[in-house]
Protein backbone atom coordinates (compact mmCIF):
# COMPACT_ATOMS: atom_id res chain seq x y z
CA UNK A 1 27.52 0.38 -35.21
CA UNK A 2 26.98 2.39 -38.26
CA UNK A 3 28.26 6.10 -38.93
CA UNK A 4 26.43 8.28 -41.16
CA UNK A 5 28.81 10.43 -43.42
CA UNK A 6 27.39 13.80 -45.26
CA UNK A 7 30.07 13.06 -48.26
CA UNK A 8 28.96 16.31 -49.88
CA UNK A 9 29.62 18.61 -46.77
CA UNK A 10 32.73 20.92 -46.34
CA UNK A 11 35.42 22.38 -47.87
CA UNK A 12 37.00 19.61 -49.35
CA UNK A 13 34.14 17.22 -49.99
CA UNK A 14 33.93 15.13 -51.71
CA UNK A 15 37.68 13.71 -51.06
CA UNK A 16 38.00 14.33 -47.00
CA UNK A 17 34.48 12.70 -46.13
CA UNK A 18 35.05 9.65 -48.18
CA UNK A 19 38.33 9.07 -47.50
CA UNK A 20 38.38 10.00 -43.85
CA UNK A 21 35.46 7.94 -43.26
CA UNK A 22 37.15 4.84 -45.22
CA UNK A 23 39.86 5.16 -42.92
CA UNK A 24 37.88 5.43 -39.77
CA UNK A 25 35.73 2.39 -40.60
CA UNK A 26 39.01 0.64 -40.49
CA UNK A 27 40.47 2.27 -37.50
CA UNK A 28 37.21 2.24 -35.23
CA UNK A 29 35.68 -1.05 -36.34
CA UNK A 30 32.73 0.39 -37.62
CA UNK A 31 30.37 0.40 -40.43
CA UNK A 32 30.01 3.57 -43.13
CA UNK A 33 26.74 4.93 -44.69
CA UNK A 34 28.50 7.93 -47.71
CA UNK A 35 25.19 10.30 -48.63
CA UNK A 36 26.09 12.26 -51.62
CA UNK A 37 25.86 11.92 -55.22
CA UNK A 38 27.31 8.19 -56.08
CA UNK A 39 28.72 9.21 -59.29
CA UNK A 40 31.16 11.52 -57.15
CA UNK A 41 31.75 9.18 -54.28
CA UNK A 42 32.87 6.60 -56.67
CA UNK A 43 35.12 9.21 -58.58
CA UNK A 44 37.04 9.93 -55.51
CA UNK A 45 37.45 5.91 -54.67
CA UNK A 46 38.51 5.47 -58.47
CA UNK A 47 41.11 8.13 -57.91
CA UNK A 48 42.59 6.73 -55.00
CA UNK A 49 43.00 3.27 -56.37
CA UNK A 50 39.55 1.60 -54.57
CA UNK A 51 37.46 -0.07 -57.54
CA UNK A 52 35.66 -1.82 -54.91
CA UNK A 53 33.67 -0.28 -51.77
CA UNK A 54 35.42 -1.82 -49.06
CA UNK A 55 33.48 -4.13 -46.46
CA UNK A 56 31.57 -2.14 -44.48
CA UNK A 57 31.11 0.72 -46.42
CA UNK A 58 27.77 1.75 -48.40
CA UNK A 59 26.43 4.70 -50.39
CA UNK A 60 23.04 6.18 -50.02
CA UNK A 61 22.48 8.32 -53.16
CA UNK A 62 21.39 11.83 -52.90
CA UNK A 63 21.48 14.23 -55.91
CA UNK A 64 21.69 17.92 -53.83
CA UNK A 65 24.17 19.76 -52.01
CA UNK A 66 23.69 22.18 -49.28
CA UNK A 67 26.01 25.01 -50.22
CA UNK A 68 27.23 27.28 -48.32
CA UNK A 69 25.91 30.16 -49.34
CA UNK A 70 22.14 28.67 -49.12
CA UNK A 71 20.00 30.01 -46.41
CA UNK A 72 20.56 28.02 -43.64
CA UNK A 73 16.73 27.89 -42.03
CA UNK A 74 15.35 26.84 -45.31
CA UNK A 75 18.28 25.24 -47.20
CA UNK A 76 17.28 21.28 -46.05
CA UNK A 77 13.41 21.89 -46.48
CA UNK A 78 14.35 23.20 -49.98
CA UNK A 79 16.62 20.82 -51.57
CA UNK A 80 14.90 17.40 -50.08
CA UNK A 81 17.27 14.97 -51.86
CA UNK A 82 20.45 16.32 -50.70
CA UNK A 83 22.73 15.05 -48.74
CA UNK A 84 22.18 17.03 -45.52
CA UNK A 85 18.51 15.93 -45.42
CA UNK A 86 19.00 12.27 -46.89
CA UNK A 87 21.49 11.87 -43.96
CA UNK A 88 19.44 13.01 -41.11
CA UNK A 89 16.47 11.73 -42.20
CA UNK A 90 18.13 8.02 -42.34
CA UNK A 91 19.37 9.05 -38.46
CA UNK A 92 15.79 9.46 -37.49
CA UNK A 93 14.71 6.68 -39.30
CA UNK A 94 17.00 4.22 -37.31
CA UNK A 95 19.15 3.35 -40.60
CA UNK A 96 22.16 4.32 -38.74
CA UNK A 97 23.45 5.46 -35.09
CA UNK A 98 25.25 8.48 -35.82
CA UNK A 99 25.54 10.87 -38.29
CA UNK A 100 28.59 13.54 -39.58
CA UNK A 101 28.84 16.47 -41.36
CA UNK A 102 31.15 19.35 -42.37
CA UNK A 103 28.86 21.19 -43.68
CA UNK A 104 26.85 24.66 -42.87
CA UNK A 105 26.32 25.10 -39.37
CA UNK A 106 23.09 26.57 -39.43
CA UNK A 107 21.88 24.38 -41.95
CA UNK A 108 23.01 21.36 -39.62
CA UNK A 109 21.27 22.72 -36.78
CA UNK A 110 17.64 23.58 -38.21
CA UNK A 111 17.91 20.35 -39.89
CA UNK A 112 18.74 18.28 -36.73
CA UNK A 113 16.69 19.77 -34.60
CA UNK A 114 13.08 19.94 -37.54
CA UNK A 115 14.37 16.48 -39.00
CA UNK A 116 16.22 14.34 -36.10
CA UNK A 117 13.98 16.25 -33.56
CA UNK A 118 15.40 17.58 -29.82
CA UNK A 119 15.11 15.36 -26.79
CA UNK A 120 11.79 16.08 -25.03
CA UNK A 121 11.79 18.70 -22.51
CA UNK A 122 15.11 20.08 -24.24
CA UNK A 123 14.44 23.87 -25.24
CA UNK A 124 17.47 24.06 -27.76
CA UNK A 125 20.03 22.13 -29.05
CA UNK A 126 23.78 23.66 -28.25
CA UNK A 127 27.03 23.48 -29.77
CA UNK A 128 29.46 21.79 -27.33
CA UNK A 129 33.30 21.97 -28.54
CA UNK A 130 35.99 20.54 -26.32
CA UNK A 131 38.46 23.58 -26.18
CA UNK A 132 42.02 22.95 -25.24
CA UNK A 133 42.79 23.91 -21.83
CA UNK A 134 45.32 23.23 -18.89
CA UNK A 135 43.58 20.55 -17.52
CA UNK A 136 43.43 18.55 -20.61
CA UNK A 137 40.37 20.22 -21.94
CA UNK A 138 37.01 21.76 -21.48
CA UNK A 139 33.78 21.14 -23.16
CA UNK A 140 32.38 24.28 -24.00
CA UNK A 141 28.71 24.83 -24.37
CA UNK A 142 27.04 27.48 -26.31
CA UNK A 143 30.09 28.06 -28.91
CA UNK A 144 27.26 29.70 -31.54
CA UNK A 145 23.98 27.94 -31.87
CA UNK A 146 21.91 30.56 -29.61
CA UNK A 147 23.61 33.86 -29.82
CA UNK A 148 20.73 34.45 -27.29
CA UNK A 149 19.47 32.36 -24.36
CA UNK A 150 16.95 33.39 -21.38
CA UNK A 151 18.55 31.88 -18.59
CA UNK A 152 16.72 28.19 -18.55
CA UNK A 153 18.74 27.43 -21.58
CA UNK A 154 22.29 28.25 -19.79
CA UNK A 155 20.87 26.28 -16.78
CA UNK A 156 20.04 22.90 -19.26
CA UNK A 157 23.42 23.71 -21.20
CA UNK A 158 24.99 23.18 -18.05
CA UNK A 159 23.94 19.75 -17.73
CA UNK A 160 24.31 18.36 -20.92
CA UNK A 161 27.71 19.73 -20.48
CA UNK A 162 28.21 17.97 -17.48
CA UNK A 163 27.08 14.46 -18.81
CA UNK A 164 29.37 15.32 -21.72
CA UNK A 165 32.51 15.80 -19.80
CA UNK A 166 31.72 13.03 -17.01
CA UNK A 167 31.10 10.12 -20.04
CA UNK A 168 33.13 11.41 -23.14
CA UNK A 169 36.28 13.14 -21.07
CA UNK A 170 36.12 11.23 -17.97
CA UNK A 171 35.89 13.78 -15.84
CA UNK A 172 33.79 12.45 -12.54
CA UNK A 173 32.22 15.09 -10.88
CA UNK A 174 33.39 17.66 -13.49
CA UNK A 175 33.52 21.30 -12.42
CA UNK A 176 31.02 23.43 -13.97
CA UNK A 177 31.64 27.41 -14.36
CA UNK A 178 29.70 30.32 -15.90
CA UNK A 179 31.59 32.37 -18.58
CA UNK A 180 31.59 35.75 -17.15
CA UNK A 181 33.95 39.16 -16.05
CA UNK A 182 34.28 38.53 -12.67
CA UNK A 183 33.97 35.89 -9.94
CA UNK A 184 31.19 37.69 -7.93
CA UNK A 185 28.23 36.71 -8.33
CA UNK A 186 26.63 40.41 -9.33
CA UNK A 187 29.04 40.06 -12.28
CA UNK A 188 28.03 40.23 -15.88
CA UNK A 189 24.84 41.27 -17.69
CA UNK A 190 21.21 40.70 -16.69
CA UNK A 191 21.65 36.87 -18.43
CA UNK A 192 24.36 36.27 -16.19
CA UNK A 193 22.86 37.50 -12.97
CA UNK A 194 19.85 35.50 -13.36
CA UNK A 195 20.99 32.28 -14.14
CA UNK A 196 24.02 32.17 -11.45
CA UNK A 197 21.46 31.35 -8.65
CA UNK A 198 19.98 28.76 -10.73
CA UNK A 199 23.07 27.67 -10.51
CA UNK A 200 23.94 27.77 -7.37
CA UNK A 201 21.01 26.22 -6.24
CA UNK A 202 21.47 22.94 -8.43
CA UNK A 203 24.74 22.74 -7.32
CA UNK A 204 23.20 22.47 -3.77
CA UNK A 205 21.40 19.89 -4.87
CA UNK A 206 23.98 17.70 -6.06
CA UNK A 207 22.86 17.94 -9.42
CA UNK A 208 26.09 19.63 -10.69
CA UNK A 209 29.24 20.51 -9.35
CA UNK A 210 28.68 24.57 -10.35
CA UNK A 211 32.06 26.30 -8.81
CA UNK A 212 30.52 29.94 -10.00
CA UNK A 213 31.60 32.66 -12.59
CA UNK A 214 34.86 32.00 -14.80
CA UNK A 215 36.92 34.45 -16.22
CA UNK A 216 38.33 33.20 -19.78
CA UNK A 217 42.02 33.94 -18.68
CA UNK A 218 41.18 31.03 -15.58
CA UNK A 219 38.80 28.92 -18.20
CA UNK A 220 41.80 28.50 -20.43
CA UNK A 221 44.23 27.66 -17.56
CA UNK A 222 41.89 24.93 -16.73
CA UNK A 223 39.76 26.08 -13.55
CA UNK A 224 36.57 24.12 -14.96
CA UNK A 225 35.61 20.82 -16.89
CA UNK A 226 32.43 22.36 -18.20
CA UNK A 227 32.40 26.32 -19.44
CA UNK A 228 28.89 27.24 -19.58
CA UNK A 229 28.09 30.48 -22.15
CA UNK A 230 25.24 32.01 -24.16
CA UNK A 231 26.36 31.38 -27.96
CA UNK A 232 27.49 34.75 -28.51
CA UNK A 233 29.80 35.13 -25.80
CA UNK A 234 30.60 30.92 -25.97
CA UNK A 235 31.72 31.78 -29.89
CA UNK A 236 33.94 34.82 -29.69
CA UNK A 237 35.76 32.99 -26.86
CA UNK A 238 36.30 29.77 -29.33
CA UNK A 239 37.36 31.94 -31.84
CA UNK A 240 39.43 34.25 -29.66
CA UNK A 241 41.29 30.54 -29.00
CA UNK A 242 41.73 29.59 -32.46
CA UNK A 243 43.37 32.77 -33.31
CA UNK A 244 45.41 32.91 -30.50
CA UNK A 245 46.36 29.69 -31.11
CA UNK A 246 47.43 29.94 -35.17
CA UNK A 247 49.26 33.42 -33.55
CA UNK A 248 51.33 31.75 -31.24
CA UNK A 249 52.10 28.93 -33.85
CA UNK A 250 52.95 31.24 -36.40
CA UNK A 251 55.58 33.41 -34.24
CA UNK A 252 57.02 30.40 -33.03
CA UNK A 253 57.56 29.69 -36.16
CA UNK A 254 59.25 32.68 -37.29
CA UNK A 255 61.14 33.00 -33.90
CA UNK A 256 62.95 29.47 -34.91
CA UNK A 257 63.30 30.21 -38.05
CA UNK A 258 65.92 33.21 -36.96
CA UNK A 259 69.34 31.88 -37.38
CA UNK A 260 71.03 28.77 -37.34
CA UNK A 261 71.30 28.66 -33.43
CA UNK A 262 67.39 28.50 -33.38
CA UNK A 263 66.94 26.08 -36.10
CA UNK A 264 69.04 23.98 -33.80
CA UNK A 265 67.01 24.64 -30.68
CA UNK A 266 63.83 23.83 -32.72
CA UNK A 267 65.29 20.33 -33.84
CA UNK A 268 66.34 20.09 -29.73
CA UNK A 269 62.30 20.59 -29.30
CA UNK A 270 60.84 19.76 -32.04
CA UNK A 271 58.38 17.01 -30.23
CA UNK A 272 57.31 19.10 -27.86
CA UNK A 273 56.66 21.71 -31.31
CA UNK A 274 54.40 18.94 -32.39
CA UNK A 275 52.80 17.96 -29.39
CA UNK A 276 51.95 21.64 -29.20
CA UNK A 277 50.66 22.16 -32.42
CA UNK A 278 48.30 18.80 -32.03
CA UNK A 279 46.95 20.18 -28.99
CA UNK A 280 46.06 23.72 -30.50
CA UNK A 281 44.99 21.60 -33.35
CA UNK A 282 40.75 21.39 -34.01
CA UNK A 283 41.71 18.01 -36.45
CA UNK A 284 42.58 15.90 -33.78
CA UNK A 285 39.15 16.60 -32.06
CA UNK A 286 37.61 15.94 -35.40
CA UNK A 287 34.05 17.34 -34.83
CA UNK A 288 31.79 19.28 -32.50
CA UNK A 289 28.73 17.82 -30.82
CA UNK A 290 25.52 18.95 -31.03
CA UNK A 291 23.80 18.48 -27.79
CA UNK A 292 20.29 17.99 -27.18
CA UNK A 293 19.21 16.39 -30.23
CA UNK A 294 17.66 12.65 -30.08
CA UNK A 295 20.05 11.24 -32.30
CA UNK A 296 23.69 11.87 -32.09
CA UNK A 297 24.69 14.57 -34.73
CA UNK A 298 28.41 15.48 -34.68
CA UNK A 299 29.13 19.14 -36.17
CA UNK A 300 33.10 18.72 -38.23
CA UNK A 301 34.57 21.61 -39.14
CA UNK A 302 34.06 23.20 -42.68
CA UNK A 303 37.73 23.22 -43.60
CA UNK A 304 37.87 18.96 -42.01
CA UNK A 305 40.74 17.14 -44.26
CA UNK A 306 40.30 13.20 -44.28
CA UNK A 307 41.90 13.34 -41.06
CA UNK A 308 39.68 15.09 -39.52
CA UNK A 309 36.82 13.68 -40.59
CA UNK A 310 38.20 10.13 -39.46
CA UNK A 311 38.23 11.98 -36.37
CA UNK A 312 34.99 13.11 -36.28
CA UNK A 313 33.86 9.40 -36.93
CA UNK A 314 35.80 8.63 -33.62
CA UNK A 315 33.90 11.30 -31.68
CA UNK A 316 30.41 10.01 -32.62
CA UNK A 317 31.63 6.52 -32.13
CA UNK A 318 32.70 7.71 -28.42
CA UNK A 319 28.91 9.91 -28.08
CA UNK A 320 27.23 6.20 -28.73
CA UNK A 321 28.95 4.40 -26.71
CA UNK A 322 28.66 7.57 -23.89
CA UNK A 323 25.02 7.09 -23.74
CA UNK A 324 24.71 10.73 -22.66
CA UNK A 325 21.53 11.16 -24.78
CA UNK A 326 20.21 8.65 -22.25
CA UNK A 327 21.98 10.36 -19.44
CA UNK A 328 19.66 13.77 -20.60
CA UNK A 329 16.29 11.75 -20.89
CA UNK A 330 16.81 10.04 -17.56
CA UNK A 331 17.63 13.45 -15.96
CA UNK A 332 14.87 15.88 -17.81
CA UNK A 333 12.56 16.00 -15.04
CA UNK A 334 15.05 17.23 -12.69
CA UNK A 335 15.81 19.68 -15.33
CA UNK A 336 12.49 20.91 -15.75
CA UNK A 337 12.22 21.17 -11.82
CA UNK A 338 14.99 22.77 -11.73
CA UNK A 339 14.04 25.41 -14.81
CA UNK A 340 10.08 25.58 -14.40
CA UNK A 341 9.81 28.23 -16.61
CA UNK A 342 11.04 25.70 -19.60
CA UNK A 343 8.28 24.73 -22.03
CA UNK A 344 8.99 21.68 -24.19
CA UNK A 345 9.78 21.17 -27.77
């Protein structure tokens, strides 16, 4: 199995996607394509006491970078040697099985889904996080590639969700809930309305286990598996989490931090400080996947240290090995039945 690594994407690139993806080749058992300018790659091996690229490991030369201040629908047709479009265009060519990035989002996307291409009878490509939640997690799909959706694109969200929790989470059967204000049915805007008896009627069918509308308070307490959202609504509820999240951490912190009665209590707790802070934190996930293209594409963040980014190796690893892209092309027609209105790519 080889990984494709964007070593020119992110914050900290070049260092965290060549060194995270070093590590993960040797942690995962896997072979390591690094896309970026060689002269760089090399630097950052050099500087960390590698004069030889370790077995396994290969660089595919690319001269350009995909900034992040480029325009994102335009930035991967413009600048045709950089890494971004070397990388995916080695995925589509079958010179590797996965590919990673940290870099722009949008760029990412219009690149996977022009360059890699979407599965047939897929109408967009979604952003599908798993968010931390009380039953261990929840994949959540839009999180911000389609701030808006007609409702066949909620209803096909819903089932690459589903394979996604059932093969990467192990979740048989995994619950399946609509992001929305209410429980009832009538709840929510004309988006929500239309797509709940869509729904409904596929879980009738068997297809997936839909349980109806979730309210974010009962997503994040764990009522569902899958939270199904439009990417507007899907990313201000990730990012309502995050910040929560570094909140909670952060006066924690200071409440400890008090006297020397609470530095004692926080040395009393301190593991279950750190098992907090690893569950709150987006490293250990390592990457988010983009679901619905024909290749597996995994999405790390923009700030990914090496750790992360061996984690993000790990995730597309675990997407292979999944088979959920074959899960969607077995399942499209039923999709399209289920969605007639859907036109393909």
């Amino acid at each position: 199995m080889k990984i494709i690594v964007d070593a020119m994407g992110g914050d900290n690139a070049p260092q965290a996607p060549v060194l995270g993806a070093i590590q993960a080749g040797k942690e995962y058992g896997v072979d390591i394509t690094l896309v970026g300018r060689g002269e760089d790659i090399l630097r950052v091996l050099a500087e960390n006491g590698i004069n030889d690229l370790p077995a396994g490991v290969e660089i595919a030369h690319a001269s350009e970078v995909v900034e992040m201040c480029d325009d994102p629908a335009n930035a991967f047709r413009k600048k045709k040697d950089s890494s971004l479009t070397v990388g995916l265009t080695m995925l589509k060519e079958g010179a590797g099985d996965a590919f990673v990035s940290a870099g722009s989002t949008g760029a990412l996307l219009a690149g996977a889904t022009l360059v890699t291409k979407r599965i047939k009878g897929i109408r967009r490509a979604a952003l599908a996080p798993v968010v931390p939640t009380g039953n261990g997690g929840a994949v959540l799909i839009d999180c911000g590639a389609n701030a808006e959706c007609p409702p066949e694109y909620l209803l096909q969200f819903a089932y690459m969700g589903s394979y996604y929790a059932e093969k990467v989470l192990g979740r048989p059967n995994p619950k399946v809930g609509l992001l929305n204000i209410g429980a009832e049915p009538s709840k929510g805007t004309s988006l929500q309305t239309a797509v709940y008896p869509m729904l409904e009627e596929a879980g009738r069918a068997g297809r997936v286990n839909f349980t109806g509308n979730v309210e974010a308070r009962e997503a994040v307490e764990g009522a569902v598996d899958v939270i199904v959202a439009d990417g507007y609504s899907g990313n201000i509820f990730l990012k309502t989490m995050e910040g929560t999240g570094l909140f909670l951490a952060r006066e924690i912190k200071k409440m400890f931090k008090k006297s020397a009665r609470t530095k004692l209590a926080a040395l009393m707790v301190s593991d279950g400080l750190k098992e907090f802070k690893k569950l709150m934190s987006a490293d250990e996930v390592g990457g988010t996947a983009l679901l619905g293209i024909a290749k597996p594409v995994i999405k790390a963040h923009g700030s990914s240290d090496a750790y992360a980014i061996q984690n993000a190796v790990r995730q597309a690893k675990q997407y292979i090995e999944a088979g959920i892209i074959q899960s969607i092309e077995e399942n499209i027609d039923v999709m399209r039945l289920a969605a007639p209105a859907a036109s393909e790519n």
